[in-house]
C-alpha atoms as a PDB file:
ATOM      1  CA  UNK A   1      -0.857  -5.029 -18.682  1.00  0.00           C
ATOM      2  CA  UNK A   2       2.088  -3.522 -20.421  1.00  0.00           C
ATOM      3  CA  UNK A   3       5.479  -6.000 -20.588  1.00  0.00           C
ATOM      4  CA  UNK A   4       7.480  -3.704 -18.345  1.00  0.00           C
ATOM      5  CA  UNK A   5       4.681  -4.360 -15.651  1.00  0.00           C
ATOM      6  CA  UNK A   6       4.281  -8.170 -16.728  1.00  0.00           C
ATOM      7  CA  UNK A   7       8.460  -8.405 -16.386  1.00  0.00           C
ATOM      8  CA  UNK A   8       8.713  -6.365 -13.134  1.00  0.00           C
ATOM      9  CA  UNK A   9       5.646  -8.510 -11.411  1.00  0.00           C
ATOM     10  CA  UNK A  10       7.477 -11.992 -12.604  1.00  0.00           C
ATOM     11  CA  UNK A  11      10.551  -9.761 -11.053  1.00  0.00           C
ATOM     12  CA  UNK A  12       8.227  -9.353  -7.633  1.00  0.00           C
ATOM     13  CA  UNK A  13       7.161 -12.954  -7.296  1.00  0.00           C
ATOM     14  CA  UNK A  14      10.432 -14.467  -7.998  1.00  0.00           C
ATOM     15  CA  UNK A  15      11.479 -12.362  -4.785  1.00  0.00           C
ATOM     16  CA  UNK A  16       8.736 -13.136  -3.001  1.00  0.00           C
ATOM     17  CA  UNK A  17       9.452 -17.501  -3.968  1.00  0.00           C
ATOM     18  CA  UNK A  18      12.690 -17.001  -2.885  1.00  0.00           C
ATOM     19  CA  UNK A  19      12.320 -15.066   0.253  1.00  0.00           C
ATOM     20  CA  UNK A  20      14.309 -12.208  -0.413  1.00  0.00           C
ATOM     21  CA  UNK A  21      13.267  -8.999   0.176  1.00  0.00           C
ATOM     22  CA  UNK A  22      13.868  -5.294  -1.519  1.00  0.00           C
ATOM     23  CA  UNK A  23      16.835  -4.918   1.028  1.00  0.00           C
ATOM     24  CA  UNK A  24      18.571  -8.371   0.211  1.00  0.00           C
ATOM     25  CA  UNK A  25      18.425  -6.976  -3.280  1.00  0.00           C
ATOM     26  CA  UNK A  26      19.299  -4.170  -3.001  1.00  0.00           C
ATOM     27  CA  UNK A  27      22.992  -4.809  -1.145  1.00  0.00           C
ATOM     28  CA  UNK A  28      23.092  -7.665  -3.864  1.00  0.00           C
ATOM     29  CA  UNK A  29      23.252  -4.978  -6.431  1.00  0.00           C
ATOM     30  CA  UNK A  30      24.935  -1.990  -4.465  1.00  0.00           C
ATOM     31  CA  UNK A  31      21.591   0.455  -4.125  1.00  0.00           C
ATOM     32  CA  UNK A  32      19.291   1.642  -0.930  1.00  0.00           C
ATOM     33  CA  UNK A  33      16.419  -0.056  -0.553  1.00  0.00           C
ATOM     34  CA  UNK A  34      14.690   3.105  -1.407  1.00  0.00           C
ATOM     35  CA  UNK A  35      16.304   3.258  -4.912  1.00  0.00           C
ATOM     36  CA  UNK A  36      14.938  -0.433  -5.239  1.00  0.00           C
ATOM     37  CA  UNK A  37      11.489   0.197  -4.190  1.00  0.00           C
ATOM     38  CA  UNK A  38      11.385   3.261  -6.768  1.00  0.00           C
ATOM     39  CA  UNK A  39      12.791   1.492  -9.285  1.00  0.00           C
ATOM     40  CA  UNK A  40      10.084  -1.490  -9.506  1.00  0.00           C
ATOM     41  CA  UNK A  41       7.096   1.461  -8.706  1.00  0.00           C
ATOM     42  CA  UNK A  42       8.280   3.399 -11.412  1.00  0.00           C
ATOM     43  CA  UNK A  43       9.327   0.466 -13.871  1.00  0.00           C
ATOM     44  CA  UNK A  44      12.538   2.129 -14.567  1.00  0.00           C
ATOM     45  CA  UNK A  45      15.037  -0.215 -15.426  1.00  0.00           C
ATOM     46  CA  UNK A  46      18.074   0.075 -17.702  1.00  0.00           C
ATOM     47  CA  UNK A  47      19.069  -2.932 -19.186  1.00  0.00           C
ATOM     48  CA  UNK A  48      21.987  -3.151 -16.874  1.00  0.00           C
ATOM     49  CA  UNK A  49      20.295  -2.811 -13.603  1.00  0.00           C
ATOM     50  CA  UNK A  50      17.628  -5.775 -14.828  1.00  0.00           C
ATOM     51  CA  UNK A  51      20.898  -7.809 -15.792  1.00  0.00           C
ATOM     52  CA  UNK A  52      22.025  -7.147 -12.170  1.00  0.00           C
ATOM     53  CA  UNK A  53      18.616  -7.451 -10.761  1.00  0.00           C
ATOM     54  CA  UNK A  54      18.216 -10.916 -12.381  1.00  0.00           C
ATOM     55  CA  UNK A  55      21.256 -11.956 -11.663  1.00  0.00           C
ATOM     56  CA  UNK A  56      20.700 -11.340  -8.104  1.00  0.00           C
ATOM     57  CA  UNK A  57      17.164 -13.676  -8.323  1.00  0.00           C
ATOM     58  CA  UNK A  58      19.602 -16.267  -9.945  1.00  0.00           C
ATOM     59  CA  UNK A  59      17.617 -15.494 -13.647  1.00  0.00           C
ATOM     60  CA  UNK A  60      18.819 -15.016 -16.688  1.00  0.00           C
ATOM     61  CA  UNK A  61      16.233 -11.816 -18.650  1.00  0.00           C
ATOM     62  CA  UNK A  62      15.214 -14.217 -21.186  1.00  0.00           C
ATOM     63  CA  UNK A  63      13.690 -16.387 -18.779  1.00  0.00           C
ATOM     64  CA  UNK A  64      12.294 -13.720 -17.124  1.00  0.00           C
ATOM     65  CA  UNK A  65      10.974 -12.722 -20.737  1.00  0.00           C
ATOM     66  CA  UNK A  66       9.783 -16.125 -21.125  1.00  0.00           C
ATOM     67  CA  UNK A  67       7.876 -16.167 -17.902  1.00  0.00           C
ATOM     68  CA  UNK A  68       6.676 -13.035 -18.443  1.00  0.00           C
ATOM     69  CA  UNK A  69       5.300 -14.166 -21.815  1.00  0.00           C
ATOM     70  CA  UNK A  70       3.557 -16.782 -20.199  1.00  0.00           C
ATOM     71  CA  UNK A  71       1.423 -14.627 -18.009  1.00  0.00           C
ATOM     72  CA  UNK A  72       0.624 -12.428 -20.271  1.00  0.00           C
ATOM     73  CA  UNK A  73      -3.470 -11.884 -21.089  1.00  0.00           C
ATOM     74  CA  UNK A  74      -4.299 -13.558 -24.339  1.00  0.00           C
ATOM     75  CA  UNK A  75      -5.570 -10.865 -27.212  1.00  0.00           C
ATOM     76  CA  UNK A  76      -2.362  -8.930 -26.433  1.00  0.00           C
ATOM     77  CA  UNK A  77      -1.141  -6.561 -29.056  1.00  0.00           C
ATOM     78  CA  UNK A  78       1.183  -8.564 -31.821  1.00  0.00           C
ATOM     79  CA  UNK A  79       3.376  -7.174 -34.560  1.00  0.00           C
ATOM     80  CA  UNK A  80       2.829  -8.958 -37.904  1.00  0.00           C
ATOM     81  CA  UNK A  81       4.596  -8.507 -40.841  1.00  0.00           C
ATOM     82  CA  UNK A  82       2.302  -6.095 -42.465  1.00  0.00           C
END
């Protein structure tokens, strides 16, 4: 699973925990609920709209990051120095 799907499902369950669906999000950050829904199918998000997004979920992105991280399959691709 790439990390713009392993960020946008920690993104999905986080709305799902809290109850709050693509519409409550979507007046939270000013867009349809259509723009939402696109936006998480197509895992298109600038870094402002995730800032917003998170914001919204009461996140900051490095703990999505970090939760994202921690769902993430072992043998993953890693940079090394090399």
């Amino acid at each position: 699973m790439s990390e713009c799907a392993q960020i946008v499902a920690v993104l999905k369950r986080s709305l799902k925990a809290r109850g709050t669906t693509y519409r409550d999000l979507a007046r939270s950050v000013g867009l349809s609920e259509a723009s939402i829904k696109r936006i998480f199918a197509e895992e298109t998000f600038s870094l402002t709209r995730l800032e917003q997004i998170c914001t919204a979920l009461g996140l900051s992105i490095a703990e999505v990051a970090r939760m994202a991280a921690q769902h993430a399959t072992p043998g993953g691709q890693q940079l090394t120095i090399e």
